[in-house]
N, C-alpha and C. Protein backbone atom coordinates (compact mmCIF):
# COMPACT_ATOMS: atom_id res chain seq x y z
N UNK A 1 28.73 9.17 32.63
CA UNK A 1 28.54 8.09 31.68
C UNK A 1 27.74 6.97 32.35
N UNK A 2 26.49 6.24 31.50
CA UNK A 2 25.68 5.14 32.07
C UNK A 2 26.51 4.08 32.28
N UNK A 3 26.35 2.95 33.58
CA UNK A 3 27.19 2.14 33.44
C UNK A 3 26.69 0.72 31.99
N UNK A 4 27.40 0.18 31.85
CA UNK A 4 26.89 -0.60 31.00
C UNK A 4 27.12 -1.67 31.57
N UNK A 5 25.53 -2.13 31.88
CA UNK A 5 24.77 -3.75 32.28
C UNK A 5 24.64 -4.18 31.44
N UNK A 6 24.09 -5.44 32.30
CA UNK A 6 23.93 -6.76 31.03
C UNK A 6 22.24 -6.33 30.70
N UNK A 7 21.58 -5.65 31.25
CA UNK A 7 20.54 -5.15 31.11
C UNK A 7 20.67 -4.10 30.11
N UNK A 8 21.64 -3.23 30.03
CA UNK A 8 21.40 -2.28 28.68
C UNK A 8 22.15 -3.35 27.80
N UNK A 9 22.64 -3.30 27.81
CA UNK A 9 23.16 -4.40 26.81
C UNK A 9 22.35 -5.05 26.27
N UNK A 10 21.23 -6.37 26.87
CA UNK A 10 20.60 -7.00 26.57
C UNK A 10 19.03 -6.12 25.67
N UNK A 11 19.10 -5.05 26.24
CA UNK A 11 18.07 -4.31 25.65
C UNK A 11 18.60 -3.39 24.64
N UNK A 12 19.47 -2.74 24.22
CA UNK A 12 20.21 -2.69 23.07
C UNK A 12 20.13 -3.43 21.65
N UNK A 13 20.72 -4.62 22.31
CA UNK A 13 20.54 -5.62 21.46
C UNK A 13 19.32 -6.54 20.64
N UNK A 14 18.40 -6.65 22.13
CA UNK A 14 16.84 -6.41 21.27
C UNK A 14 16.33 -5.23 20.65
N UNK A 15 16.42 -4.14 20.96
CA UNK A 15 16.18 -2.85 20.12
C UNK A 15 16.65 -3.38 18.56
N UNK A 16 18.08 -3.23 18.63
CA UNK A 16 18.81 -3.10 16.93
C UNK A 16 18.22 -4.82 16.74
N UNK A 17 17.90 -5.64 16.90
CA UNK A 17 17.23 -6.90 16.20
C UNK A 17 15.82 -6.62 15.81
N UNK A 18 15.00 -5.52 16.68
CA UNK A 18 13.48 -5.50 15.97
C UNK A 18 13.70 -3.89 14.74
N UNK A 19 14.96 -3.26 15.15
CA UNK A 19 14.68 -2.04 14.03
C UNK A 19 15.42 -2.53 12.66
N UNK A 20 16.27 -3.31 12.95
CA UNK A 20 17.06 -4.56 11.51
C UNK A 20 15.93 -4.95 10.90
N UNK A 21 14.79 -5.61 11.71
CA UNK A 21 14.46 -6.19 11.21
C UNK A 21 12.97 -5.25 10.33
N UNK A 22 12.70 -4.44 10.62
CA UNK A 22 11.75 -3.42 10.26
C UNK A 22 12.37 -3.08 8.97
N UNK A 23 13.81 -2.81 9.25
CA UNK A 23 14.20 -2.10 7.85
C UNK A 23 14.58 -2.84 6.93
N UNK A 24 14.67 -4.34 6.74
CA UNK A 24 14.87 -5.19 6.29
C UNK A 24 13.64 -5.41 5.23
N UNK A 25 12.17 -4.83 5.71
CA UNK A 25 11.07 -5.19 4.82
C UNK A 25 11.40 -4.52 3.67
N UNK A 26 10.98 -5.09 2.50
CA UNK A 26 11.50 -4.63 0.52
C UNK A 26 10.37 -3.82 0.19
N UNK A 27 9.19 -4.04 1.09
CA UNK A 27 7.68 -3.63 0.88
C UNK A 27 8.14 -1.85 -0.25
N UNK A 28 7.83 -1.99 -1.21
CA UNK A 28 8.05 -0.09 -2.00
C UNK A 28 6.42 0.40 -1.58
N UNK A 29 6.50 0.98 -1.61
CA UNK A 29 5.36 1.65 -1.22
C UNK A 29 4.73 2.47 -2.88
N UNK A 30 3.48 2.67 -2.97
CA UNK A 30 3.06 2.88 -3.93
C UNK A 30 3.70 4.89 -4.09
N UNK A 31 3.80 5.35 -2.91
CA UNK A 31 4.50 6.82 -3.05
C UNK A 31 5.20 6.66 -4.27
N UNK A 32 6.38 5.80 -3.27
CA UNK A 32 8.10 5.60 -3.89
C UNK A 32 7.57 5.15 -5.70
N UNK A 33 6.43 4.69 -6.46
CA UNK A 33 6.85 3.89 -7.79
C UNK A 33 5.96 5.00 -8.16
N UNK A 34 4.90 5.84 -7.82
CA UNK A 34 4.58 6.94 -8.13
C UNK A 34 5.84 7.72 -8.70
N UNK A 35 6.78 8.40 -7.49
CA UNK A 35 7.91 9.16 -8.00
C UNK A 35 8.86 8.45 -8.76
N UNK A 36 8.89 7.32 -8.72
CA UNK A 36 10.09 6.74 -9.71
C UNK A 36 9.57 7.22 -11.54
N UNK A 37 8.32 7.21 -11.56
CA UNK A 37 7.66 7.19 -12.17
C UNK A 37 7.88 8.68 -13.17
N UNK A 38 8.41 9.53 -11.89
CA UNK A 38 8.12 10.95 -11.96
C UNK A 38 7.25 12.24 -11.60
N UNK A 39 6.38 11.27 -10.84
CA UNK A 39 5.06 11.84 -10.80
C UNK A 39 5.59 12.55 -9.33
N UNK A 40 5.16 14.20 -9.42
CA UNK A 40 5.61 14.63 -7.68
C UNK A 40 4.01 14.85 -7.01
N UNK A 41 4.77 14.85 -5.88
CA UNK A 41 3.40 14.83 -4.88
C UNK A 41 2.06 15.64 -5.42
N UNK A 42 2.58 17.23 -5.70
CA UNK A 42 1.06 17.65 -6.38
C UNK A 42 0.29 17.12 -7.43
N UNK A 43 0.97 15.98 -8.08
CA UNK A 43 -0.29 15.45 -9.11
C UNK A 43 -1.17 14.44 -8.72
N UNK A 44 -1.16 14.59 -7.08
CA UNK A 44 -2.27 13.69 -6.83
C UNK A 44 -2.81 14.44 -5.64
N UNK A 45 -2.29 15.13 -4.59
CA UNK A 45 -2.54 15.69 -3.82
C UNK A 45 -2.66 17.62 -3.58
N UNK A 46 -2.51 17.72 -5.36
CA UNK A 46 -2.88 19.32 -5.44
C UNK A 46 -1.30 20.35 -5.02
N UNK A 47 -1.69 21.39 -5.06
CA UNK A 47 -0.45 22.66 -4.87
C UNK A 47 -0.87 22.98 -3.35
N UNK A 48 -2.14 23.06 -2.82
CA UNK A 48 -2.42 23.57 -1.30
C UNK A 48 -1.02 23.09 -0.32
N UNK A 49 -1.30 24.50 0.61
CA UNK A 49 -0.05 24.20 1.38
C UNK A 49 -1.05 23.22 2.41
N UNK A 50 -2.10 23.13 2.36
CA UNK A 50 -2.39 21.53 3.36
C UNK A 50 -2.79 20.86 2.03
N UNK A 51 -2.20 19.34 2.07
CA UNK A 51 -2.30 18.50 0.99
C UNK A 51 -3.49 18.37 1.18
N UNK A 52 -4.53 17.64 -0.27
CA UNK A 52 -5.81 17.12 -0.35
C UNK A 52 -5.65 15.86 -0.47
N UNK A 53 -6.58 15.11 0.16
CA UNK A 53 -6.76 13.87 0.72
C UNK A 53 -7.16 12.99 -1.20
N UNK A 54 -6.28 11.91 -1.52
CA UNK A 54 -6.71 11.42 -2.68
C UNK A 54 -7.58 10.73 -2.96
N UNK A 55 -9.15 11.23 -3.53
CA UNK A 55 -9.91 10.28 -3.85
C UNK A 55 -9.34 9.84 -4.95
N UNK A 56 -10.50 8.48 -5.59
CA UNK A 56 -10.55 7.95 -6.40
C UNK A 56 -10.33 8.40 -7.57
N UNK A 57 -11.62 9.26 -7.85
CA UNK A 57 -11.58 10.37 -8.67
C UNK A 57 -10.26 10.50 -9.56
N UNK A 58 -9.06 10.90 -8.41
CA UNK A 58 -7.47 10.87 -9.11
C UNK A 58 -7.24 10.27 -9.63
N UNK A 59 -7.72 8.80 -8.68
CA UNK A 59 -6.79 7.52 -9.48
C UNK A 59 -7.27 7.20 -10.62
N UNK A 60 -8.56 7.65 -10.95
CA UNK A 60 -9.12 6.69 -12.36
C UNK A 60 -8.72 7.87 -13.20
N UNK A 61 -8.00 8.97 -13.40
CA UNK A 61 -7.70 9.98 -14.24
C UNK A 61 -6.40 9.20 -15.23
N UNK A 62 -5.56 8.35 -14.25
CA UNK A 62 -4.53 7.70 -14.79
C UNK A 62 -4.58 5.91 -14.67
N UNK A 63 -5.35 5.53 -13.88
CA UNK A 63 -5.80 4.24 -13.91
C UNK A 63 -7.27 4.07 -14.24
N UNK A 64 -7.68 3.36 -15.46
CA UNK A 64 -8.57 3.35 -16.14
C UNK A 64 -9.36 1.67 -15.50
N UNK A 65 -10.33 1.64 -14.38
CA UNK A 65 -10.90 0.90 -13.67
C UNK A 65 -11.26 -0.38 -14.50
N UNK A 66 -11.92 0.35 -16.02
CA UNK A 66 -11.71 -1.29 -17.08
C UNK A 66 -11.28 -1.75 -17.56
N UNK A 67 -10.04 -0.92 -17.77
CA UNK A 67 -9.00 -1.95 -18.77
C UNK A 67 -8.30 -2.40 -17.23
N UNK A 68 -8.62 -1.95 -16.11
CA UNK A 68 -7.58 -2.93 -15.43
C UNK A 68 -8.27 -4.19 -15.20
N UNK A 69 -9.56 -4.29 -15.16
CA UNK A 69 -9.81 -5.20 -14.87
C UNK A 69 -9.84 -6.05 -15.39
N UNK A 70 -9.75 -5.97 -16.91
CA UNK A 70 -9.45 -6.87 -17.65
C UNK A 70 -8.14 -7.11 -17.78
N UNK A 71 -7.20 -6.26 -17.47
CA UNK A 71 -5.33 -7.06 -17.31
C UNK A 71 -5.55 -8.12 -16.17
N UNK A 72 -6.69 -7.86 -15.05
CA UNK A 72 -6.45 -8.61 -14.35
C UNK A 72 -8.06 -9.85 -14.47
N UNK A 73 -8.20 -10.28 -14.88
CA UNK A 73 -9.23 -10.94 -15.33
C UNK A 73 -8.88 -12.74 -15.24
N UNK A 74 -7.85 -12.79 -14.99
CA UNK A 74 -6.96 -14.03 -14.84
C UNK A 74 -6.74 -15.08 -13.66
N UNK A 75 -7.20 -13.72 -12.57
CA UNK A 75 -6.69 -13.72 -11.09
C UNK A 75 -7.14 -14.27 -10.60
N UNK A 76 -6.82 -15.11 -9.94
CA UNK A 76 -7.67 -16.47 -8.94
C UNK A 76 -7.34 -16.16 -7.43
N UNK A 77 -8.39 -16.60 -6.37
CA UNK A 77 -10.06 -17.39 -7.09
C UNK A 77 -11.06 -16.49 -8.00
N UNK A 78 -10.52 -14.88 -7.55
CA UNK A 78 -11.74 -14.23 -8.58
C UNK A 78 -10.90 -12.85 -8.88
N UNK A 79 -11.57 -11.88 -9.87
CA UNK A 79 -10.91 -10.82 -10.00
C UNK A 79 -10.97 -9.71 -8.89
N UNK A 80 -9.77 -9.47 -8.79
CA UNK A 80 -10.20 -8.03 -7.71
C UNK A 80 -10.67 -7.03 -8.04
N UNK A 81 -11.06 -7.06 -9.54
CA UNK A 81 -10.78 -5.35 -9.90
C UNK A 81 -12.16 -5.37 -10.47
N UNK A 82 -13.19 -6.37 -10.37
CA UNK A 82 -14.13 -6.40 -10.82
C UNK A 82 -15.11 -7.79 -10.31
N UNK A 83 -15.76 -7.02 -9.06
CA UNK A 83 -16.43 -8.08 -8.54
C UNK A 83 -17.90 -8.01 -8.32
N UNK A 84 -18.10 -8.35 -7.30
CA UNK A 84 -19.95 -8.68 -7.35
C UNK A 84 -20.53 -7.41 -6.16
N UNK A 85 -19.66 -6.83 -5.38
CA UNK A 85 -20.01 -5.93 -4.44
C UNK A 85 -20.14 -4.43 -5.26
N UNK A 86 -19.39 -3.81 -5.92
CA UNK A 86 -18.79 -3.02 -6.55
C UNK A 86 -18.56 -3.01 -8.10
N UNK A 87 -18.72 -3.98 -8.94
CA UNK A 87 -18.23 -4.32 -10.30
C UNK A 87 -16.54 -3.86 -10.42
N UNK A 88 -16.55 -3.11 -11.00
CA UNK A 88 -15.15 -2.40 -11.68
C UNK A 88 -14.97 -1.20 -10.65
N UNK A 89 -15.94 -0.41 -9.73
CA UNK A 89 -15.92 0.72 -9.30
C UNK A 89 -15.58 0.56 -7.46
N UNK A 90 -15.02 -0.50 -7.13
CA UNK A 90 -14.69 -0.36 -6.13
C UNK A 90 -13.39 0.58 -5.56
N UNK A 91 -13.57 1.38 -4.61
CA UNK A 91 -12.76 2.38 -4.18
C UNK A 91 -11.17 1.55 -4.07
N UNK A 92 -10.14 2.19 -4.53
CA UNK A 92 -8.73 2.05 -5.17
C UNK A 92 -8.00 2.14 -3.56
N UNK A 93 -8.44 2.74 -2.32
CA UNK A 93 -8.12 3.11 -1.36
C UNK A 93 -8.55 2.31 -0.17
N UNK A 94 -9.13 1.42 -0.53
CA UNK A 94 -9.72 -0.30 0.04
C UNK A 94 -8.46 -0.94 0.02
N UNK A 95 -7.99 -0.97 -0.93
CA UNK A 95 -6.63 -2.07 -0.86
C UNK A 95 -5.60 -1.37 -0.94
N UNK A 96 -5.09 -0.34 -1.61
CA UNK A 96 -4.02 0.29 -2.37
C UNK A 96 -4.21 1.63 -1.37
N UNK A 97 -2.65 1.40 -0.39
CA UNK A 97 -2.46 2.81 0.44
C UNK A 97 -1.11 3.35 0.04
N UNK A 98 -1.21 4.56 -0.56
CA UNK A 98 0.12 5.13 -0.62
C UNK A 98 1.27 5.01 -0.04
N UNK A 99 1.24 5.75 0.93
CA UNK A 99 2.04 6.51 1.91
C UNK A 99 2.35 4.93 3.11
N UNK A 100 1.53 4.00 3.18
CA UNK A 100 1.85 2.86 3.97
C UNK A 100 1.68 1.29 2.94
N UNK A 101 1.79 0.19 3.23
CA UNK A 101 1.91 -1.30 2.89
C UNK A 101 0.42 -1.03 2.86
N UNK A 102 0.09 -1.67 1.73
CA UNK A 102 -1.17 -2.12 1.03
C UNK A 102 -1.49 -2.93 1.79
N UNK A 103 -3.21 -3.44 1.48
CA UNK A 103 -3.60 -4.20 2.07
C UNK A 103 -4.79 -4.89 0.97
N UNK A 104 -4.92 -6.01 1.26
CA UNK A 104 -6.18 -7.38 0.52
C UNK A 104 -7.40 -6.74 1.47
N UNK A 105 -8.20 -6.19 1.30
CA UNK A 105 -9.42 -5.90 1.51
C UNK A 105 -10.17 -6.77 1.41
N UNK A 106 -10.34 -7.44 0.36
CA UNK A 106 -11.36 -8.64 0.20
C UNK A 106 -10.98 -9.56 1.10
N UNK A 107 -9.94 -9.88 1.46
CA UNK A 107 -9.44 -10.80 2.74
C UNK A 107 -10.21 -10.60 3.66
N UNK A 108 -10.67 -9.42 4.57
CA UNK A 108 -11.25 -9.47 5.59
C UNK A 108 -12.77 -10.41 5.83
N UNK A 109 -13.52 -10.58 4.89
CA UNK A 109 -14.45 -11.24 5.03
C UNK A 109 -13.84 -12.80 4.23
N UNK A 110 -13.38 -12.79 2.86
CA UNK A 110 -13.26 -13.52 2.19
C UNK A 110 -12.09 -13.80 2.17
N UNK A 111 -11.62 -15.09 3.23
CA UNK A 111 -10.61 -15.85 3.71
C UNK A 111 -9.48 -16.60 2.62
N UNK A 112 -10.53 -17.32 1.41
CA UNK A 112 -9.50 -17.68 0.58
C UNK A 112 -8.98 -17.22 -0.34
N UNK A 113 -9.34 -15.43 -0.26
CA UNK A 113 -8.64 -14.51 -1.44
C UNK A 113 -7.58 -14.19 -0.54
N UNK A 114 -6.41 -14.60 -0.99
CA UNK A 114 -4.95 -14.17 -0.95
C UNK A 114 -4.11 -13.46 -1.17
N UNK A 115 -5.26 -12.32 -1.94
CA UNK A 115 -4.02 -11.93 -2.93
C UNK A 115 -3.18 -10.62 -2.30
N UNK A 116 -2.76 -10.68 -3.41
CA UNK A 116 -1.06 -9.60 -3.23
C UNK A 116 -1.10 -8.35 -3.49
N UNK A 117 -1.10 -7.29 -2.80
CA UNK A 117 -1.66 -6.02 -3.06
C UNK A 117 0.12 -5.13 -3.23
N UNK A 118 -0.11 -4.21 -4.74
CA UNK A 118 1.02 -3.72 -4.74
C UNK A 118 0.67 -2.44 -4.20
C-alpha cells in the first residue's frame, strides 16, 4: 500500500478540483440535442462501418440556410447567418461542432462579435 503524503494528498485533491470542475460545464453539445431530438448517428454520418465526415451538404437537408437567417436577422452587431464573406452559405462547421463546444468563428478576426454559439 502507497504511503499517504501530504504530497498525494495535496495532488489528489487538485486532481478532483480540476475534474469537478470540467464536469461541472452545462455546455450540451449539439450530438446530445441531435439525439434528444431522435435523430441517431446514421442520419448524418451514414450506415459505413467508418463514419462519414459531415458536410454541409447534411446540414442544409434539415437546416434551411435562409430561413435561418432570417430567424436570426435580429442579431447584433450583425447577423451570423448571413454576412458579407459568405452571404447565407457560410460553412455550418465554422462555428457549430458536434461532437465538441462550439465555437464564434467570426470572433477570430472580428473582436466585437460575441456571440453565442449553440
Amino acid at each position: 500500500m502507497k504511503k499517504l503524503t501530504l504530497r498525494n494528498i495535496m495532488l489528489c485533491l487538485a486532481l478532483s478540483f480540476f475534474a469537478s470542475s470540467a464536469m461541472a460545464d452545462k455546455t450540451t453539445l449539439l450530438d446530445q440535442t441531435h439525439a434528444a431530438k431522435g435523430l441517431k448517428c446514421a442520419s448524418c454520418h451514414g450506415n459505413a462501418e467508418q463514419r462519414e465526415a459531415v458536410t454541409m451538404t447534411k446540414c442544409i437537408k434539415c437546416h434551411n440556410t435562409e430561413k435561418l437567417a432570417k430567424k436570426t436577422k435580429d442579431v447584433k452587431p450583425t447577423n451570423p447567418h448571413e454576412n458579407r464573406h459568405f452571404g447565407t452559405e457560410t460553412d455550418c462547421a465554422k462555428c457549430h461542432n458536434v461532437h465538441q463546444k462550439s465555437e464564434n468563428y467570426c470572433g477570430s478576426c472580428h473582436l466585437r462579435f460575441d456571440f453565442v454559439v449553440p
